[in-house]
N, C-alpha and C. Protein backbone atom coordinates (compact mmCIF):
# COMPACT_ATOMS: atom_id res chain seq x y z
N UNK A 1 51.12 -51.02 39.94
CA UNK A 1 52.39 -51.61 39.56
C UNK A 1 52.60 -51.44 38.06
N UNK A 2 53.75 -51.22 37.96
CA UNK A 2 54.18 -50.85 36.33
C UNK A 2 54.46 -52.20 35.64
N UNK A 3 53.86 -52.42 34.33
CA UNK A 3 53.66 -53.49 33.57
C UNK A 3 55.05 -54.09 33.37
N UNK A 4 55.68 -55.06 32.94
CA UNK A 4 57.09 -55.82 32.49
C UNK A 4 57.05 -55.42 31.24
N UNK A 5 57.99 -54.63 30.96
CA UNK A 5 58.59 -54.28 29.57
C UNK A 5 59.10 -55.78 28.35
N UNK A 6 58.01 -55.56 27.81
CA UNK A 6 57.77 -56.28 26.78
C UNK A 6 59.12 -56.50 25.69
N UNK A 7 59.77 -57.65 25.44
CA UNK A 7 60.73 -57.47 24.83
C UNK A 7 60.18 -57.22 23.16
N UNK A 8 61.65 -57.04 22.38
CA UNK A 8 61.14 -57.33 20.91
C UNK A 8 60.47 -58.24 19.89
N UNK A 9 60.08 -58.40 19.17
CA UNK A 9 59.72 -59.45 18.46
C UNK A 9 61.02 -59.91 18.23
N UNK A 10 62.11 -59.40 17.78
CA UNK A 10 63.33 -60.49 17.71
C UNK A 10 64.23 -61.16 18.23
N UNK A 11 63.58 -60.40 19.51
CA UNK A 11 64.40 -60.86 20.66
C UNK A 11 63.89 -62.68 20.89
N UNK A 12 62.86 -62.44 20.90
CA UNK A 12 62.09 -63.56 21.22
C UNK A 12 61.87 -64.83 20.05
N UNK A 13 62.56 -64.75 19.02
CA UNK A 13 62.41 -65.59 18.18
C UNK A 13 63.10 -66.00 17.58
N UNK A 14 63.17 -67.52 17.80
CA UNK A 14 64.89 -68.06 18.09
C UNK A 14 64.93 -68.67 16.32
N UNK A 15 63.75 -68.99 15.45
CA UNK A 15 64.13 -69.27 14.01
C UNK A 15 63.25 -68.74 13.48
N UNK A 16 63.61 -68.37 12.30
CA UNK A 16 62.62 -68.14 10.34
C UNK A 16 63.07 -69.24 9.64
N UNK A 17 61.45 -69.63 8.81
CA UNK A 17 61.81 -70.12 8.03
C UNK A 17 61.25 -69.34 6.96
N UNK A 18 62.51 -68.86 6.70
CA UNK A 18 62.12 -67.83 5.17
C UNK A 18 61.84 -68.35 3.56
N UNK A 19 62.11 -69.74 3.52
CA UNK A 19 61.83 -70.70 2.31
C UNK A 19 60.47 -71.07 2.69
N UNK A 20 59.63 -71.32 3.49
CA UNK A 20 58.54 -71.44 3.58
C UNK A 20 57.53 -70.38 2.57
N UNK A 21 57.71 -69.57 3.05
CA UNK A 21 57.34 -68.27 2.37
C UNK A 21 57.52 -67.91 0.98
N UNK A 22 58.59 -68.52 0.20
CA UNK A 22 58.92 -68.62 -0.64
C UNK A 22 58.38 -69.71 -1.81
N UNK A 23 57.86 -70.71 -0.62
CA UNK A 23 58.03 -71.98 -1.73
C UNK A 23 56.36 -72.26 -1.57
N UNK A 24 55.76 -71.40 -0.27
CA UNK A 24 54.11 -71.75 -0.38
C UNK A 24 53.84 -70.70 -0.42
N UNK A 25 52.26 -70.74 -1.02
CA UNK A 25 51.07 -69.73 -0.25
C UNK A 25 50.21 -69.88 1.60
N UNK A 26 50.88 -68.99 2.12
CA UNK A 26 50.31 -69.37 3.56
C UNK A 26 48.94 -68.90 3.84
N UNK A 27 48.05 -70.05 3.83
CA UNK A 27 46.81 -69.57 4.27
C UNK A 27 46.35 -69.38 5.45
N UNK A 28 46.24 -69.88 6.90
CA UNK A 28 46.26 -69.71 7.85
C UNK A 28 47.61 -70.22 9.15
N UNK A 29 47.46 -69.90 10.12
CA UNK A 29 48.76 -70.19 10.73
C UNK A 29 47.97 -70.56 12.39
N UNK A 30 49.03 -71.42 12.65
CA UNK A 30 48.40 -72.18 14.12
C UNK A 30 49.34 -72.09 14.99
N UNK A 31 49.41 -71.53 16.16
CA UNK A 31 50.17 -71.64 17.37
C UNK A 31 50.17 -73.20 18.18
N UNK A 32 51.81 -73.89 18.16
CA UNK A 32 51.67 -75.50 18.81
C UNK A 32 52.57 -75.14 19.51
N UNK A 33 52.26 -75.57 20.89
CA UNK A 33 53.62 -75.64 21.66
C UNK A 33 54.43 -77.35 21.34
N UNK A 34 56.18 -77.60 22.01
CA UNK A 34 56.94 -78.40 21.53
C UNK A 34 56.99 -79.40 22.91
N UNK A 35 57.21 -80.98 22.60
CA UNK A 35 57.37 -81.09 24.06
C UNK A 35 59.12 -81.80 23.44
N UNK A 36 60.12 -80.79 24.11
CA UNK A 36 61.47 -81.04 24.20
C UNK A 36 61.94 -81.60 25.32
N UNK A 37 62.97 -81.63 25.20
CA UNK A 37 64.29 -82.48 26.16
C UNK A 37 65.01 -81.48 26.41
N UNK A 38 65.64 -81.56 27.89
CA UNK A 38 66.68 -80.72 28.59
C UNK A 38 67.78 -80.19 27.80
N UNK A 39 68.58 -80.67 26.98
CA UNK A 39 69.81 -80.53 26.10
C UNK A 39 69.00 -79.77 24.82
N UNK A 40 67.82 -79.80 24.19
CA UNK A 40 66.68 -78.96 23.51
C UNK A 40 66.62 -78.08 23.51
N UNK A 41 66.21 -77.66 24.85
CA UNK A 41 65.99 -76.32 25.73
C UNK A 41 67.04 -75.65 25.56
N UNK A 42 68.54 -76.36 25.61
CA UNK A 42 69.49 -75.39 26.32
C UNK A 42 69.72 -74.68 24.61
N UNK A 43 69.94 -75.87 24.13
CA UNK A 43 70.52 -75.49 22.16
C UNK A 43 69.19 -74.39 21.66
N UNK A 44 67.73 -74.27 22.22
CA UNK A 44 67.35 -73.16 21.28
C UNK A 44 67.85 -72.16 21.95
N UNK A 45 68.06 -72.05 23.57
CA UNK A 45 68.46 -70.78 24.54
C UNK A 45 69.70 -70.43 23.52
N UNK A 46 70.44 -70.71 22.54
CA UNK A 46 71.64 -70.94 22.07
C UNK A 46 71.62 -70.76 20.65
N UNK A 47 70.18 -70.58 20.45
CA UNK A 47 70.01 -70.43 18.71
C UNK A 47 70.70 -71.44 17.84
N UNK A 48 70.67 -72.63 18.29
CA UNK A 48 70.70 -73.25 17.54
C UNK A 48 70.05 -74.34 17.06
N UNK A 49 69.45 -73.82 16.03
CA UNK A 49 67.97 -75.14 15.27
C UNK A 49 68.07 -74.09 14.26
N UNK A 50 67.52 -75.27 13.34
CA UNK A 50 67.34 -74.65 11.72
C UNK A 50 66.11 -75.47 11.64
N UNK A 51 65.06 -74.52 10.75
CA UNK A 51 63.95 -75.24 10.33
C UNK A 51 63.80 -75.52 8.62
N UNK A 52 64.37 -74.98 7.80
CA UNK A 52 64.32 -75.19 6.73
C UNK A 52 64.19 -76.21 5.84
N UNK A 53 64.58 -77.68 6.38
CA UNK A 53 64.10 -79.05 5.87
C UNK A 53 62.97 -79.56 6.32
N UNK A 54 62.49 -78.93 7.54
CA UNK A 54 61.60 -78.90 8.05
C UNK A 54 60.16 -79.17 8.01
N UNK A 55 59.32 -80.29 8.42
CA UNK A 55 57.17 -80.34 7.94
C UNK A 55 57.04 -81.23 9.29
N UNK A 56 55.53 -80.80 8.99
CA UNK A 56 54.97 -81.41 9.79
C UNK A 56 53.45 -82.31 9.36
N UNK A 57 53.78 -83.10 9.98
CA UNK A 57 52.95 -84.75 9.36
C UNK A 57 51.79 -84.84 10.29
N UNK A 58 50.81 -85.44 10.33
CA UNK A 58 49.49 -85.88 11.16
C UNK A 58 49.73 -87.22 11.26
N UNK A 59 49.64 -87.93 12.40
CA UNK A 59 49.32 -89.01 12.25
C UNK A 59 49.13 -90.23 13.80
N UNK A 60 47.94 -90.51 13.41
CA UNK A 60 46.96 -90.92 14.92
C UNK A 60 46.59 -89.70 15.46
N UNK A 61 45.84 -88.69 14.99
CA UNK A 61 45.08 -87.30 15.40
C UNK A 61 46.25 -86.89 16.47
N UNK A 62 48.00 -86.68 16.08
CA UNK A 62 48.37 -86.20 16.52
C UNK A 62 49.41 -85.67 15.83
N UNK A 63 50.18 -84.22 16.03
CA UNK A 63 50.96 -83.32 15.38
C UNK A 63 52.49 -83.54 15.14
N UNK A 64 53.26 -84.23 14.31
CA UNK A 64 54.76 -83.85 14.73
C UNK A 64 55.71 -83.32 13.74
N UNK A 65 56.58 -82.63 14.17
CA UNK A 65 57.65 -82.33 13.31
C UNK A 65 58.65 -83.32 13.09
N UNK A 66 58.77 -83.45 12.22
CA UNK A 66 60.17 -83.74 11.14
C UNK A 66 60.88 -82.95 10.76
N UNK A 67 62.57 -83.08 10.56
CA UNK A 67 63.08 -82.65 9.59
C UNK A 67 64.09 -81.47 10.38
N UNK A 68 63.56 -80.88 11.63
CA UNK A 68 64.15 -79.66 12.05
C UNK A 68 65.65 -80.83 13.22
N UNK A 69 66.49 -79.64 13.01
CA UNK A 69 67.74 -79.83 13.35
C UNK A 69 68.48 -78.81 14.23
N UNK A 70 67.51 -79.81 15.81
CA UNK A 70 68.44 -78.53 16.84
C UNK A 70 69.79 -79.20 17.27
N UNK A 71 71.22 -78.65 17.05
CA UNK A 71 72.44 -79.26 17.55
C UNK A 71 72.45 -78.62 18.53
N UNK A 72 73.06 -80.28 19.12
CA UNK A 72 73.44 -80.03 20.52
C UNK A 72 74.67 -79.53 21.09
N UNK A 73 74.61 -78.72 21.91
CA UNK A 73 75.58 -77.46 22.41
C UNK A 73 76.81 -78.94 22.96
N UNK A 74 78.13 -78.63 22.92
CA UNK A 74 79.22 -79.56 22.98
C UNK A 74 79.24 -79.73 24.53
N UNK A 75 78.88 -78.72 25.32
CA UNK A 75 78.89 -79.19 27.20
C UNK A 75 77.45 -80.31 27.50
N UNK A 76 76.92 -80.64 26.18
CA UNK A 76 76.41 -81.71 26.79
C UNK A 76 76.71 -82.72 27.50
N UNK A 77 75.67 -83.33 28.64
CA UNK A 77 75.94 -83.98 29.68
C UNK A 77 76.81 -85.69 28.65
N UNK A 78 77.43 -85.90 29.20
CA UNK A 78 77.76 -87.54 28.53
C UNK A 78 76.83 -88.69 29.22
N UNK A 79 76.01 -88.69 29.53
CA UNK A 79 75.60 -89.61 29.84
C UNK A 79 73.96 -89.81 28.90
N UNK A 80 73.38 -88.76 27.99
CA UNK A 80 72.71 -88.77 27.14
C UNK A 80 73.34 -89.17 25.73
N UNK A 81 72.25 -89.21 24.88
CA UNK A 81 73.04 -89.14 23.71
C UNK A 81 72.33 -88.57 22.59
N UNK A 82 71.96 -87.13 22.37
CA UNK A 82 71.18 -86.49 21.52
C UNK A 82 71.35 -87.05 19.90
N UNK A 83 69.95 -86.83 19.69
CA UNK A 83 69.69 -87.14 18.39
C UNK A 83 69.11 -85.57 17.43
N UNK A 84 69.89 -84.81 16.98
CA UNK A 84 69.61 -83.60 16.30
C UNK A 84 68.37 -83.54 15.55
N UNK A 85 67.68 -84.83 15.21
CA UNK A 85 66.82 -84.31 14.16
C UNK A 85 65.84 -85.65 14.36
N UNK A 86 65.56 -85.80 15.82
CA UNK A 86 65.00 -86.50 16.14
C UNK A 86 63.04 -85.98 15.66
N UNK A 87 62.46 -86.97 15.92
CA UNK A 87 60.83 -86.32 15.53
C UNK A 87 60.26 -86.11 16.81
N UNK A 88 59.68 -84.26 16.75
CA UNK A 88 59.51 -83.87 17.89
C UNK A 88 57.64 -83.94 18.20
N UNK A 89 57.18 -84.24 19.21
CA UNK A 89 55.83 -84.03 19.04
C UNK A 89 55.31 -82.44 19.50
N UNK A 90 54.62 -82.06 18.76
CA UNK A 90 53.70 -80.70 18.74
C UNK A 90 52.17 -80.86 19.46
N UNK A 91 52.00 -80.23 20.10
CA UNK A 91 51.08 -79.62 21.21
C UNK A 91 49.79 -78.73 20.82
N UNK A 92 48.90 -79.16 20.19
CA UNK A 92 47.84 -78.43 20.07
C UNK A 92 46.41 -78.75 20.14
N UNK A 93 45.30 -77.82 20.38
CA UNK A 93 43.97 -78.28 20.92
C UNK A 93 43.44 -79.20 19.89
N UNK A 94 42.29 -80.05 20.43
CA UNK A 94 41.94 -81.32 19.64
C UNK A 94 41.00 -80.53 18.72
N UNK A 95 40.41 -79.44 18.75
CA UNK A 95 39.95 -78.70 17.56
C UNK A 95 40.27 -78.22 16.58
N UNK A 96 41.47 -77.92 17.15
CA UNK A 96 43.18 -77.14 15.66
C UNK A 96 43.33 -78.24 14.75
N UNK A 97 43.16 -79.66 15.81
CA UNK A 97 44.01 -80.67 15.18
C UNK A 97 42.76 -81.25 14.39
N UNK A 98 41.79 -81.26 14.49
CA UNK A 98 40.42 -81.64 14.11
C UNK A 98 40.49 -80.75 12.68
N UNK A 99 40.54 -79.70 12.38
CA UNK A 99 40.39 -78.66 11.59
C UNK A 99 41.71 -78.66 10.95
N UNK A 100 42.93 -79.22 11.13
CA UNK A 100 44.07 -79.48 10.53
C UNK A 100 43.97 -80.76 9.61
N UNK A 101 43.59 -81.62 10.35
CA UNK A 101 42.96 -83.14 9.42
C UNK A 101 42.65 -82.80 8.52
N UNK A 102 41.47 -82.03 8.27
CA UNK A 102 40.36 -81.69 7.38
C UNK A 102 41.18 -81.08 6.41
N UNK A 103 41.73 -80.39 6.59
CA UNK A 103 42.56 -79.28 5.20
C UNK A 103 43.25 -80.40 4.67
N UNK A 104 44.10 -80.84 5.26
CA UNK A 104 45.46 -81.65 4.86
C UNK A 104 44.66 -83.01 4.19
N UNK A 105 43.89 -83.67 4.12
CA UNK A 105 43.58 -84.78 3.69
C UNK A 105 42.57 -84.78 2.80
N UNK A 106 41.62 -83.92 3.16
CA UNK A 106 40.56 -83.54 2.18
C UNK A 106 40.96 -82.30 0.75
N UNK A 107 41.52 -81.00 1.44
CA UNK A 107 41.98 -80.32 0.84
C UNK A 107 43.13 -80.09 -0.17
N UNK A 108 43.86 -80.81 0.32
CA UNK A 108 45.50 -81.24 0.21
C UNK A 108 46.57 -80.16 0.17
N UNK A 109 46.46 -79.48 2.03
CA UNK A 109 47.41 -78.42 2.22
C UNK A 109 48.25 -79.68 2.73
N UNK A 110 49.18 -78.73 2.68
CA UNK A 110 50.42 -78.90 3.60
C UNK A 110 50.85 -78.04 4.61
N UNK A 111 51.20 -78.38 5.99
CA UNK A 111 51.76 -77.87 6.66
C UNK A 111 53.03 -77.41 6.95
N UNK A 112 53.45 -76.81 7.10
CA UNK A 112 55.25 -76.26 7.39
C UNK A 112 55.21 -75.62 8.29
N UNK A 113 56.52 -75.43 9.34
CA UNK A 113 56.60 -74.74 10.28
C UNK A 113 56.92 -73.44 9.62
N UNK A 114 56.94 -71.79 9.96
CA UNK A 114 56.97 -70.72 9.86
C UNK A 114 58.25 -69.86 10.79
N UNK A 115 58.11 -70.06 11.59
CA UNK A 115 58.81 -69.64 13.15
C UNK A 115 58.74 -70.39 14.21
N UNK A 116 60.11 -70.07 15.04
CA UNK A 116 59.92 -70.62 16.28
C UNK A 116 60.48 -69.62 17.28
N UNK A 117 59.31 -69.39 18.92
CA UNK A 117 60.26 -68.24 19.31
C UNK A 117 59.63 -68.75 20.61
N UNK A 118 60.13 -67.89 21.79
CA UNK A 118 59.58 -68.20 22.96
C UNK A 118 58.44 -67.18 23.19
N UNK A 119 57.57 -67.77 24.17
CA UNK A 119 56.10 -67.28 25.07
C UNK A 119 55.81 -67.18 26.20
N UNK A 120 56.40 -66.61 27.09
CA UNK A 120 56.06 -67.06 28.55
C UNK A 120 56.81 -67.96 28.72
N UNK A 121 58.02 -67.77 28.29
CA UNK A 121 59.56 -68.99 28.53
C UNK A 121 59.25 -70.18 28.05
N UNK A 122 58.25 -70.23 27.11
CA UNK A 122 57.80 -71.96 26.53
C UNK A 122 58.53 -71.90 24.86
N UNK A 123 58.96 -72.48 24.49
CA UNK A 123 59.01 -72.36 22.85
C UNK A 123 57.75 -73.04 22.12
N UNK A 124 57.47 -71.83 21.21
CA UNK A 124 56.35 -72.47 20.86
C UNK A 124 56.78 -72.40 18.99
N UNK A 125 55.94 -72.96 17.61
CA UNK A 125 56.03 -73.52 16.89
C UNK A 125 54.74 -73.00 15.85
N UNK A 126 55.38 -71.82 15.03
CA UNK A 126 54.34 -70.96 14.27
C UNK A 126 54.14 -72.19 13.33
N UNK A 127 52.81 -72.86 12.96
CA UNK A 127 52.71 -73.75 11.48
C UNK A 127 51.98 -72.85 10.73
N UNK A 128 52.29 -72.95 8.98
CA UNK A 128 51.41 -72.27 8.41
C UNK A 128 50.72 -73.62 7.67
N UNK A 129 49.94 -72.93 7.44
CA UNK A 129 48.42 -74.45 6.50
C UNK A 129 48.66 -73.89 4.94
N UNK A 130 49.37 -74.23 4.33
CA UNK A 130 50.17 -73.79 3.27
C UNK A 130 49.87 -74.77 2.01
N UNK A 131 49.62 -73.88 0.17
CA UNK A 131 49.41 -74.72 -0.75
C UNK A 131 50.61 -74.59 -1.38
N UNK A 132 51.15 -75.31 -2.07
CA UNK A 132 52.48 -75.28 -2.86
C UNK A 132 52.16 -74.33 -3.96
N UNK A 133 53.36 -73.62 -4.46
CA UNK A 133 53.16 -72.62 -5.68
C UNK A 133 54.06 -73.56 -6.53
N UNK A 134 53.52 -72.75 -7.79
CA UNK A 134 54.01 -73.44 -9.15
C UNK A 134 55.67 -72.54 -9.34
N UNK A 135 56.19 -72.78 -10.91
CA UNK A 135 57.68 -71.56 -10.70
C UNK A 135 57.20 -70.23 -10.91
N UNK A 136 55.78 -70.19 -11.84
CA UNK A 136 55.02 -68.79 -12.17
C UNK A 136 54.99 -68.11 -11.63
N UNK A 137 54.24 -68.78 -10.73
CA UNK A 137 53.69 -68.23 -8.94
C UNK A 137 55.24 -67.42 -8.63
N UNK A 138 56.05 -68.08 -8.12
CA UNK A 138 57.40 -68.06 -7.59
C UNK A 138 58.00 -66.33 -8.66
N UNK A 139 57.97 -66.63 -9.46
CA UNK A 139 58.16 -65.60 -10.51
C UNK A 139 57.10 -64.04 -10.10
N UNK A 140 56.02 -64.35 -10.13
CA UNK A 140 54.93 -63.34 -10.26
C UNK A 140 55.37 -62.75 -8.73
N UNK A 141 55.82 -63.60 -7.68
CA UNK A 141 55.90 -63.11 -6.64
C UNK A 141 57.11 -62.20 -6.07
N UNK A 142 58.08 -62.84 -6.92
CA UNK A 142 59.19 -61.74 -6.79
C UNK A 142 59.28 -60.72 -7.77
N UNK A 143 58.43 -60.80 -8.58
CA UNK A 143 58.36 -59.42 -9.84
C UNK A 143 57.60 -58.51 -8.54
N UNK A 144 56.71 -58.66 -8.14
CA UNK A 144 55.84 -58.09 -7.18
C UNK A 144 56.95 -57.19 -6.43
N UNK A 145 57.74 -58.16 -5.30
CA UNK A 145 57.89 -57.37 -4.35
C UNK A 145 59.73 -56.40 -4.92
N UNK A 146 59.73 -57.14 -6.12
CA UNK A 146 60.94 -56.00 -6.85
C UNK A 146 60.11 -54.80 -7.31
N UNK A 147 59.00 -54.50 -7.64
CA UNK A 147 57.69 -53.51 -8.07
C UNK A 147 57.96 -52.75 -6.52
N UNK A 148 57.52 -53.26 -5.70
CA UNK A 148 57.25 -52.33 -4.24
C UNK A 148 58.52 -51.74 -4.07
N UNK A 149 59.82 -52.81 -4.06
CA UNK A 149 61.10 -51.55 -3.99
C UNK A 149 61.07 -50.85 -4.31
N UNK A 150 60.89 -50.95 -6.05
CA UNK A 150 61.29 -49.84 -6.98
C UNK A 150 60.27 -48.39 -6.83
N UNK A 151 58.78 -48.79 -6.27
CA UNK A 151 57.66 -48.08 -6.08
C UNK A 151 58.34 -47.28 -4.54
N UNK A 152 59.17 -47.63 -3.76
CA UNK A 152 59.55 -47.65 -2.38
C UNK A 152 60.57 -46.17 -2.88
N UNK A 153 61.74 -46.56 -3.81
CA UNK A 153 62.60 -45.74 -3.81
C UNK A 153 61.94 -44.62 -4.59
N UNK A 154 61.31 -44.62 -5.91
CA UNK A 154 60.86 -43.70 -6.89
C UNK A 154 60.18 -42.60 -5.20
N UNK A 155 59.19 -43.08 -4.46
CA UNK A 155 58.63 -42.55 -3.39
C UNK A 155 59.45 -41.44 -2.46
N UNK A 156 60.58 -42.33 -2.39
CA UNK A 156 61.53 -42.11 -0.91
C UNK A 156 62.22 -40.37 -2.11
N UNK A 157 62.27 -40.62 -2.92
CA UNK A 157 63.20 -39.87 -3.70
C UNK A 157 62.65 -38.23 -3.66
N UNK A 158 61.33 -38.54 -4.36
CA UNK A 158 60.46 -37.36 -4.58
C UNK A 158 59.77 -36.33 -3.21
């Protein structure tokens, strides 16, 4: 039997958070699945959530997000009453979360979400284990990748 044609990576990934990237150094990254609500489901099928205000907190050895803002699609049912930016709980093994403690309290990372895309029809919830950069940092990092353009075109040219 011939395998299921694998979609794209962009097909499948319903947010970036591209300020993440910007505003930390990402040191490692953890796969959490989300446990959502029906009207949830339908708004990421719908692309709509933003993660950009977006973290995620520990607390009672368990994972949740704050801050993210999925709106709810207007054919919602009336008999609910969605809360956009409600705090969602995150889904991950008691070893991730064991080894997440440890950074974040001892170390003093911070967590942020990265991406969110689907897996086997689940949405799941890229975190990176992330240290804050200074404006230097921030500076040194876009001198950098203005260097690779310019290294990109001088290349492309010759």
């Amino acid at each position: 039997m011939s395998k299921k044609s694998s979609k794209s990576a962009s097909s499948s990934t319903i947010a970036l958070n591209k300020k993440a990237r910007h505003e930390y150094f990402i040191e490692d990254r953890f796969e959490a699945g989300l446990v959502l609500e029906g009207w949830e489901v339908k708004s990421l099928r719908a692309g709509r959530v933003q993660l950009t205000e977006s973290y995620v907190l520990i607390r009672n050895a368990e994972a949740f997000l704050f801050g993210a803002h999925i709106s709810p699609l207007p054919t919602a049912s009336t008999h609910i009453h969605p809360d956009p930016v409600r705090t969602r709980k995150l889904l991950l093994h008691s070893a991730e979360l064991a080894k997440l403690i440890g950074q974040v309290e001892r170390r003093g990372y911070t967590l942020v979400p990265l991406a969110m895309y689907w897996k086997r029809g689940r949405a799941k919830l890229e975190i990176g284990l992330a240290k804050g950069k200074k404006a230097h940092d921030k500076r040194a990092t876009e001198k950098e990748r203005d260097w690779q353009r310019e290294k990109e075109r001088v290349l492309k040219s010759h």
